[in-house]
C-alpha atoms as a PDB file:
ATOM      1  CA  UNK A   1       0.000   0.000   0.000  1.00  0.00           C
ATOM      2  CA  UNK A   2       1.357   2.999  -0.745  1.00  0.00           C
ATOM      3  CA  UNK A   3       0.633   6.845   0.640  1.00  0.00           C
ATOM      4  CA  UNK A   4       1.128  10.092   0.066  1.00  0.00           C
ATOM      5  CA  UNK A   5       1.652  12.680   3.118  1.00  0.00           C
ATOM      6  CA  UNK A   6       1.598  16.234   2.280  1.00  0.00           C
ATOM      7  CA  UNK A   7       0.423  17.817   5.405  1.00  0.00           C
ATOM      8  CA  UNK A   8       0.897  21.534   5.617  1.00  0.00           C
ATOM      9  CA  UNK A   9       3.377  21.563   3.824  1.00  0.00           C
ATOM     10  CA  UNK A  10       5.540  19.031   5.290  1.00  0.00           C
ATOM     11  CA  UNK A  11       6.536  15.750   5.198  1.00  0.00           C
ATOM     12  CA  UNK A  12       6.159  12.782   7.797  1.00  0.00           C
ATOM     13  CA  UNK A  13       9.020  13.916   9.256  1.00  0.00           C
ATOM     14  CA  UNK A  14       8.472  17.850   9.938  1.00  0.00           C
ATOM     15  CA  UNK A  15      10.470  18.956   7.443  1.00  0.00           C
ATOM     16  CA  UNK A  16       8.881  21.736   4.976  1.00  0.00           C
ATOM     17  CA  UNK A  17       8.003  20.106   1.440  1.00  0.00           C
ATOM     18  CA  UNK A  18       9.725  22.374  -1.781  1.00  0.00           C
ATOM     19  CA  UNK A  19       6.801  23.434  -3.903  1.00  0.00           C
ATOM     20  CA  UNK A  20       5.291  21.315  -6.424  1.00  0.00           C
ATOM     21  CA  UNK A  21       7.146  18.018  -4.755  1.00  0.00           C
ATOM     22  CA  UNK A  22       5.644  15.757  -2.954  1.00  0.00           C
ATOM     23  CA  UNK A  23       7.967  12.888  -1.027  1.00  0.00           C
ATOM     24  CA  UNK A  24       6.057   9.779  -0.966  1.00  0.00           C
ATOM     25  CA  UNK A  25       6.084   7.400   2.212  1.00  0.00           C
ATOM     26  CA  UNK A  26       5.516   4.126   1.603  1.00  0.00           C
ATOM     27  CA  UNK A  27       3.605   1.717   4.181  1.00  0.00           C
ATOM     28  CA  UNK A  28       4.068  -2.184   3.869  1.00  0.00           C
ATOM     29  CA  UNK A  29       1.127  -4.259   5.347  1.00  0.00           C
ATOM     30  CA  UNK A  30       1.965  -7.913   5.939  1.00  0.00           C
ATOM     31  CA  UNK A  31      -1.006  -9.903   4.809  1.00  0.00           C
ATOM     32  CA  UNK A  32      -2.464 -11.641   7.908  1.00  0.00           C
ATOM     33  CA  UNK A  33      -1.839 -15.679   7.097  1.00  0.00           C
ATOM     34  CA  UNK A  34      -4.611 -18.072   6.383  1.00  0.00           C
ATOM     35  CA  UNK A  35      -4.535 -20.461   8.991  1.00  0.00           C
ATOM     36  CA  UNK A  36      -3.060 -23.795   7.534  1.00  0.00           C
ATOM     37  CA  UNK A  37      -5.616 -26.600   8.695  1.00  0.00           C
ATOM     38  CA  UNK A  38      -4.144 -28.992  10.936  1.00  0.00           C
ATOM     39  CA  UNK A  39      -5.471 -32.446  10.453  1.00  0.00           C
ATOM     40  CA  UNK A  40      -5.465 -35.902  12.659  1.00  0.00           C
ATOM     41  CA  UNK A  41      -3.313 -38.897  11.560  1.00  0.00           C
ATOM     42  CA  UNK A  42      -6.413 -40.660  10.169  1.00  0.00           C
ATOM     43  CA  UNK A  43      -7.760 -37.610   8.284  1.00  0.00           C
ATOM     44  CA  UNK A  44      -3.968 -36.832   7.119  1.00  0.00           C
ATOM     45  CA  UNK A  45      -4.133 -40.748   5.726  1.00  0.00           C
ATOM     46  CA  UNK A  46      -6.886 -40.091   4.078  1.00  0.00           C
ATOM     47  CA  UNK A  47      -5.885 -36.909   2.309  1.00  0.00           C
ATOM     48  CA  UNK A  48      -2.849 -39.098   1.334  1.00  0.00           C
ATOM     49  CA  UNK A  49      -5.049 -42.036  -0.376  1.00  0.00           C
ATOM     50  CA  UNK A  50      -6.824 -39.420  -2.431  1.00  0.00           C
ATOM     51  CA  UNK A  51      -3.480 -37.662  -3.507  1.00  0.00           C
ATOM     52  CA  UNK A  52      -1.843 -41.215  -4.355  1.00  0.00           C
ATOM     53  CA  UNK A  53      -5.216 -42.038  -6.142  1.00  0.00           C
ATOM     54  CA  UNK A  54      -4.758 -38.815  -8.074  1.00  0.00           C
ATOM     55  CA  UNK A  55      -1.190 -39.431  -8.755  1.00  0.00           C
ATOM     56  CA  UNK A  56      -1.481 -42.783 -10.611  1.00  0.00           C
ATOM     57  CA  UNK A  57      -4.667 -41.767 -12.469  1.00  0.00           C
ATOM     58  CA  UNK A  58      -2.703 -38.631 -13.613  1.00  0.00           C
ATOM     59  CA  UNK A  59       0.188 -41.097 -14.361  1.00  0.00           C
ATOM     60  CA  UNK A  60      -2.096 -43.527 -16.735  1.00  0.00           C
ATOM     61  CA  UNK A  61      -4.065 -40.174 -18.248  1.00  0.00           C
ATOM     62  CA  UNK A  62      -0.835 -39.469 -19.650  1.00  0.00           C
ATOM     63  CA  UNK A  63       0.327 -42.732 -21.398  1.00  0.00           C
ATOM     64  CA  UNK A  64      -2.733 -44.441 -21.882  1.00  0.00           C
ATOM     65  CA  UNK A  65      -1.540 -46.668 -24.560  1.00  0.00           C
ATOM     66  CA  UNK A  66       1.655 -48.260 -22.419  1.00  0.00           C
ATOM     67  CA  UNK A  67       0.247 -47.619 -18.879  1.00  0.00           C
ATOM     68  CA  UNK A  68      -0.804 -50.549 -16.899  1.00  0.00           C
ATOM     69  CA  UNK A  69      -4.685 -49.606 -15.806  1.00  0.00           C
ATOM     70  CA  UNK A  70      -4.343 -51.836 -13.313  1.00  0.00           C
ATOM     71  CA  UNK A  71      -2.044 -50.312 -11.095  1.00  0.00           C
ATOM     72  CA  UNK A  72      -5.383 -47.867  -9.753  1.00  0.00           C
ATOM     73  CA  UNK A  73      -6.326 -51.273  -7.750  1.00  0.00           C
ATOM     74  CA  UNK A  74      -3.524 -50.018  -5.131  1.00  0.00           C
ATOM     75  CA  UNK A  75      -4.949 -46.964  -4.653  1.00  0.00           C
ATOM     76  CA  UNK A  76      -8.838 -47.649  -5.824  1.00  0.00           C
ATOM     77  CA  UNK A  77     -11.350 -50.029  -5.239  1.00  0.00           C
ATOM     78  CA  UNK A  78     -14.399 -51.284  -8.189  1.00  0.00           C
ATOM     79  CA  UNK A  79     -16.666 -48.114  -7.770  1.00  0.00           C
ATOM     80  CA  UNK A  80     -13.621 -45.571  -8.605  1.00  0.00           C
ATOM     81  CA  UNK A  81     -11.783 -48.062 -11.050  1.00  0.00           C
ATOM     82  CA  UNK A  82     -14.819 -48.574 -13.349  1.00  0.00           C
ATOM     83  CA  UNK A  83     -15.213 -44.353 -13.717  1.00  0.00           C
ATOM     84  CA  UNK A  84     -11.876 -44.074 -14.791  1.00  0.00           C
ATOM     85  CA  UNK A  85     -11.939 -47.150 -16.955  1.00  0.00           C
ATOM     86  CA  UNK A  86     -14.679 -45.644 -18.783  1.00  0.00           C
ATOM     87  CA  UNK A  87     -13.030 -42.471 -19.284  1.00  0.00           C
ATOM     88  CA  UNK A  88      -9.894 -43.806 -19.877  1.00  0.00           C
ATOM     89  CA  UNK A  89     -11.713 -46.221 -22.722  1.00  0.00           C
ATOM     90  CA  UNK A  90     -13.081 -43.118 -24.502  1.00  0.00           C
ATOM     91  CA  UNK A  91     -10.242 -41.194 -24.530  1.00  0.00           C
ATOM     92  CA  UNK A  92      -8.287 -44.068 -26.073  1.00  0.00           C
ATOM     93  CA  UNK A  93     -10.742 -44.129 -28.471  1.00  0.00           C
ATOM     94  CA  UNK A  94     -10.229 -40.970 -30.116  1.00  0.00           C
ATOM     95  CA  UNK A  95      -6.500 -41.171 -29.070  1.00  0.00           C
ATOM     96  CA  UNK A  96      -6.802 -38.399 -26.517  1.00  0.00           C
ATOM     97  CA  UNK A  97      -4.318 -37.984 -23.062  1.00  0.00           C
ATOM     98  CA  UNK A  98      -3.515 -35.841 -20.876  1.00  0.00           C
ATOM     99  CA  UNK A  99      -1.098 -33.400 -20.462  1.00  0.00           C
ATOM    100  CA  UNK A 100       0.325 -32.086 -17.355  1.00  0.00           C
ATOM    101  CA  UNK A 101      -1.159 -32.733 -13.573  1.00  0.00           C
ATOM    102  CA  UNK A 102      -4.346 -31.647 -12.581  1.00  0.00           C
ATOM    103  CA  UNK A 103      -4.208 -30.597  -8.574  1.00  0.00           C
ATOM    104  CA  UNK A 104      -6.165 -30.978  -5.379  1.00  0.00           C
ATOM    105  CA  UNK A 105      -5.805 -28.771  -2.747  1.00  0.00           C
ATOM    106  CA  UNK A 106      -8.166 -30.492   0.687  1.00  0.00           C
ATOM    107  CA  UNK A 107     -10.133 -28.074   2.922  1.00  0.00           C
ATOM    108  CA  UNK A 108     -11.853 -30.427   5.367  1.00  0.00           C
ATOM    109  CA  UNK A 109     -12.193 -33.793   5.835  1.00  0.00           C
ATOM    110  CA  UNK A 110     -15.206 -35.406   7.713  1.00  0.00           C
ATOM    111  CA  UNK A 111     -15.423 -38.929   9.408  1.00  0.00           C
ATOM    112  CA  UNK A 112     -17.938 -41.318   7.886  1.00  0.00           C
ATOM    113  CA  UNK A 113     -18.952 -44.755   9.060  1.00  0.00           C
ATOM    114  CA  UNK A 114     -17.226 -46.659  11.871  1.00  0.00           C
ATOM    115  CA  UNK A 115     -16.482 -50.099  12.398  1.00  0.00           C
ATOM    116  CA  UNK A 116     -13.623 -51.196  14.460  1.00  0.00           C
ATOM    117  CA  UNK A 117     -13.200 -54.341  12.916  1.00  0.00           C
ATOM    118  CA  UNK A 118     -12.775 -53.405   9.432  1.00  0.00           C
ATOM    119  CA  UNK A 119     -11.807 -49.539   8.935  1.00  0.00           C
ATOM    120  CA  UNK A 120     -13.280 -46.359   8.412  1.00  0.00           C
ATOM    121  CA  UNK A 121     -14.530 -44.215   5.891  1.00  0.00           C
ATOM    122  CA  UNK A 122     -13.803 -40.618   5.547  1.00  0.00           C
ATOM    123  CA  UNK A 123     -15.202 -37.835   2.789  1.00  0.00           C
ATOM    124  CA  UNK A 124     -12.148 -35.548   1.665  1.00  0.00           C
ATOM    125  CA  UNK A 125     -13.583 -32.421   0.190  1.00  0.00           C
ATOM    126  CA  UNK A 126     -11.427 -29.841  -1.527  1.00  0.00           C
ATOM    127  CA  UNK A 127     -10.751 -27.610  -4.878  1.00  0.00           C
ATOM    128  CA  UNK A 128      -9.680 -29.707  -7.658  1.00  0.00           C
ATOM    129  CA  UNK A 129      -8.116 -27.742 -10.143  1.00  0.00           C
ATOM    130  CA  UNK A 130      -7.177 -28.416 -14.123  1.00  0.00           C
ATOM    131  CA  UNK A 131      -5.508 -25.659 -14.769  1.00  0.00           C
ATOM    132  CA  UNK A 132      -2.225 -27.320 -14.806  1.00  0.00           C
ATOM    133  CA  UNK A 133      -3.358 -29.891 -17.051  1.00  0.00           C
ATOM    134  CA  UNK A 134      -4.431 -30.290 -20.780  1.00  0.00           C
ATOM    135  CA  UNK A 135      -6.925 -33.141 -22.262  1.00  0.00           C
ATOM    136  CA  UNK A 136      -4.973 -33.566 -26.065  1.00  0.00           C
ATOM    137  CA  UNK A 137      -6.033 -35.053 -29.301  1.00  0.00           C
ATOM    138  CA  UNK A 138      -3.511 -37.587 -31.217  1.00  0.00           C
ATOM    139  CA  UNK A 139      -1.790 -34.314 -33.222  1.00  0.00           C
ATOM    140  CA  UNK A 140      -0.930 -32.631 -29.845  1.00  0.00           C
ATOM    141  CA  UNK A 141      -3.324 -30.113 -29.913  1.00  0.00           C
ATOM    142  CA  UNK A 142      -5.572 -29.477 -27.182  1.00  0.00           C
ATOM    143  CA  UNK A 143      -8.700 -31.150 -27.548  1.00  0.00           C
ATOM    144  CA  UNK A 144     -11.045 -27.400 -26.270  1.00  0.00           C
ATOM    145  CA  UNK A 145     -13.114 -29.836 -23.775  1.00  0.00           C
ATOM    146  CA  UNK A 146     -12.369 -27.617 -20.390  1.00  0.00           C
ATOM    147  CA  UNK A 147     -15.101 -27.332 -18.573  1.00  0.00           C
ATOM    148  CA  UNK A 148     -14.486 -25.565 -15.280  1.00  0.00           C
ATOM    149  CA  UNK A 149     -10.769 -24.462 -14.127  1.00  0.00           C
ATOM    150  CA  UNK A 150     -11.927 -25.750 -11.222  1.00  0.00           C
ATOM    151  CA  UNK A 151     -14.028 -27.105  -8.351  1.00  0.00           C
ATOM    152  CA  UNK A 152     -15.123 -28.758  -5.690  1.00  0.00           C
ATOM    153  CA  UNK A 153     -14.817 -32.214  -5.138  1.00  0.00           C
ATOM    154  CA  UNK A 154     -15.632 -35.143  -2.978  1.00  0.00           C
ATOM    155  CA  UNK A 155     -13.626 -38.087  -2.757  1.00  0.00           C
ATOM    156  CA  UNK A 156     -14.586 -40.875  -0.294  1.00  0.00           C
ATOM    157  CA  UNK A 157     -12.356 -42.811   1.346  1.00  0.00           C
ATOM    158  CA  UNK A 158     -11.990 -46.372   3.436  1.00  0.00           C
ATOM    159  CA  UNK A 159      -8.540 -46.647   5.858  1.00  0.00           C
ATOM    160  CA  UNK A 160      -8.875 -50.455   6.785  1.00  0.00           C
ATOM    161  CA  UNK A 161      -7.775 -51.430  10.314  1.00  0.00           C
ATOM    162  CA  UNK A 162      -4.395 -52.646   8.914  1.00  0.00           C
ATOM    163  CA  UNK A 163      -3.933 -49.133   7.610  1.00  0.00           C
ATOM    164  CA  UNK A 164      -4.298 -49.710   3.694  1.00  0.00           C
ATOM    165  CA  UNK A 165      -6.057 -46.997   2.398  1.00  0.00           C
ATOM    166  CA  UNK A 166      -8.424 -46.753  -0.983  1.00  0.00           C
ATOM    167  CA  UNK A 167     -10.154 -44.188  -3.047  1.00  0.00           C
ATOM    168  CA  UNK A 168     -13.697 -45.696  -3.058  1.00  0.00           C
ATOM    169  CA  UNK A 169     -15.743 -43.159  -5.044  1.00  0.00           C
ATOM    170  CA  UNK A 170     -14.952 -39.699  -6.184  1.00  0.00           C
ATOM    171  CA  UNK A 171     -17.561 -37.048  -7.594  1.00  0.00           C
ATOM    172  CA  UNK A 172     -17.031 -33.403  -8.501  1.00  0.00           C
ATOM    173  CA  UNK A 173     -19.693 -30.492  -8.121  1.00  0.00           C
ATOM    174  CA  UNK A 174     -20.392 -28.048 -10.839  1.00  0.00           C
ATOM    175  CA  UNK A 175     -19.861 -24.900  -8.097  1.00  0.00           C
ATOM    176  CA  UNK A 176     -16.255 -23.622  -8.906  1.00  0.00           C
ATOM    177  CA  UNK A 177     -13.581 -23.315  -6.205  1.00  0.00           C
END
């Protein structure tokens, strides 16, 4: 932020300001810091499946031809797996993949269903964002199917008592981040 001081003729200071100058005084504001959530070590695992989840499906979108699909099974169960099979089929189709890494950035988590002898579910909700990314057609050239930059997004989670973790559904909302 910056301000100008001409007060009667003088400057901040006292001293008398020449005519026709002004001495500008410049004030620095320190933005006051978002707070930076701080999450439990279950809720932290579970922001940690969906970021693995989104690192191999990023890693397949990119080399759908000589990826191995199969490798989402370590990070996905059938639910999750069959969307991006289907996706993944279409885009093979007309010879599309992606370019660059879409992003998710969490902003809560919330505990779901309980049961101590199997695991528990959680719902990670955040801003995913494609702006780092690009769907592309066989020549290269981006394929124009954007849709939003970004938005919210849901991704549901099961941390099994033996501490595997798995992306069991995601879904995105049409209300931008």
């Amino acid at each position: 932020m910056v301000a100008l001081f001409v007060l009667g003729g003088c400057t901040p200071g006292g001293d008398p300001v020449p005519s026709g100058t002004v001495d500008p005084v410049v004030e620095s504001i320190t933005p006051t810091p978002s707070p930076t959530p701080t999450w439990t070590g279950e809720e932290q695992a579970a922001i940690d499946a969906v970021q693995r989840y989104l690192e191999v499906w990023t890693r397949i979108s990119q080399n759908l031809e000589a990826a191995d699909w199969n490798d989402l099974w370590t990070v996905a169960d059938e639910l999750a797996i069959s969307d991006s099979f289907e996706i993944w089929t279409g885009w093979r189709m007309k010879g599309y993949y992606l370019v660059g890494s879409p992003s998710f950035t969490p902003d809560g988590v919330i505990a779901g269903m309980i049961d101590y002898a199997r695991g528990n579910t959680y719902t990670v909700r955040g801003c995913y964002s494609i702006a780092g990314s690009t769907l592309v057609g066989p020549s290269g050239q981006p394929t124009g199917q954007r849709g939003l930059e970004s938005s919210l997004a849901l991704y549901q989670v099961f941390i099994a008592t033996d501490g595997r973790s798995v992306v069991t559904k995601s879904s995105g909302m049409t209300e931008p981040c």
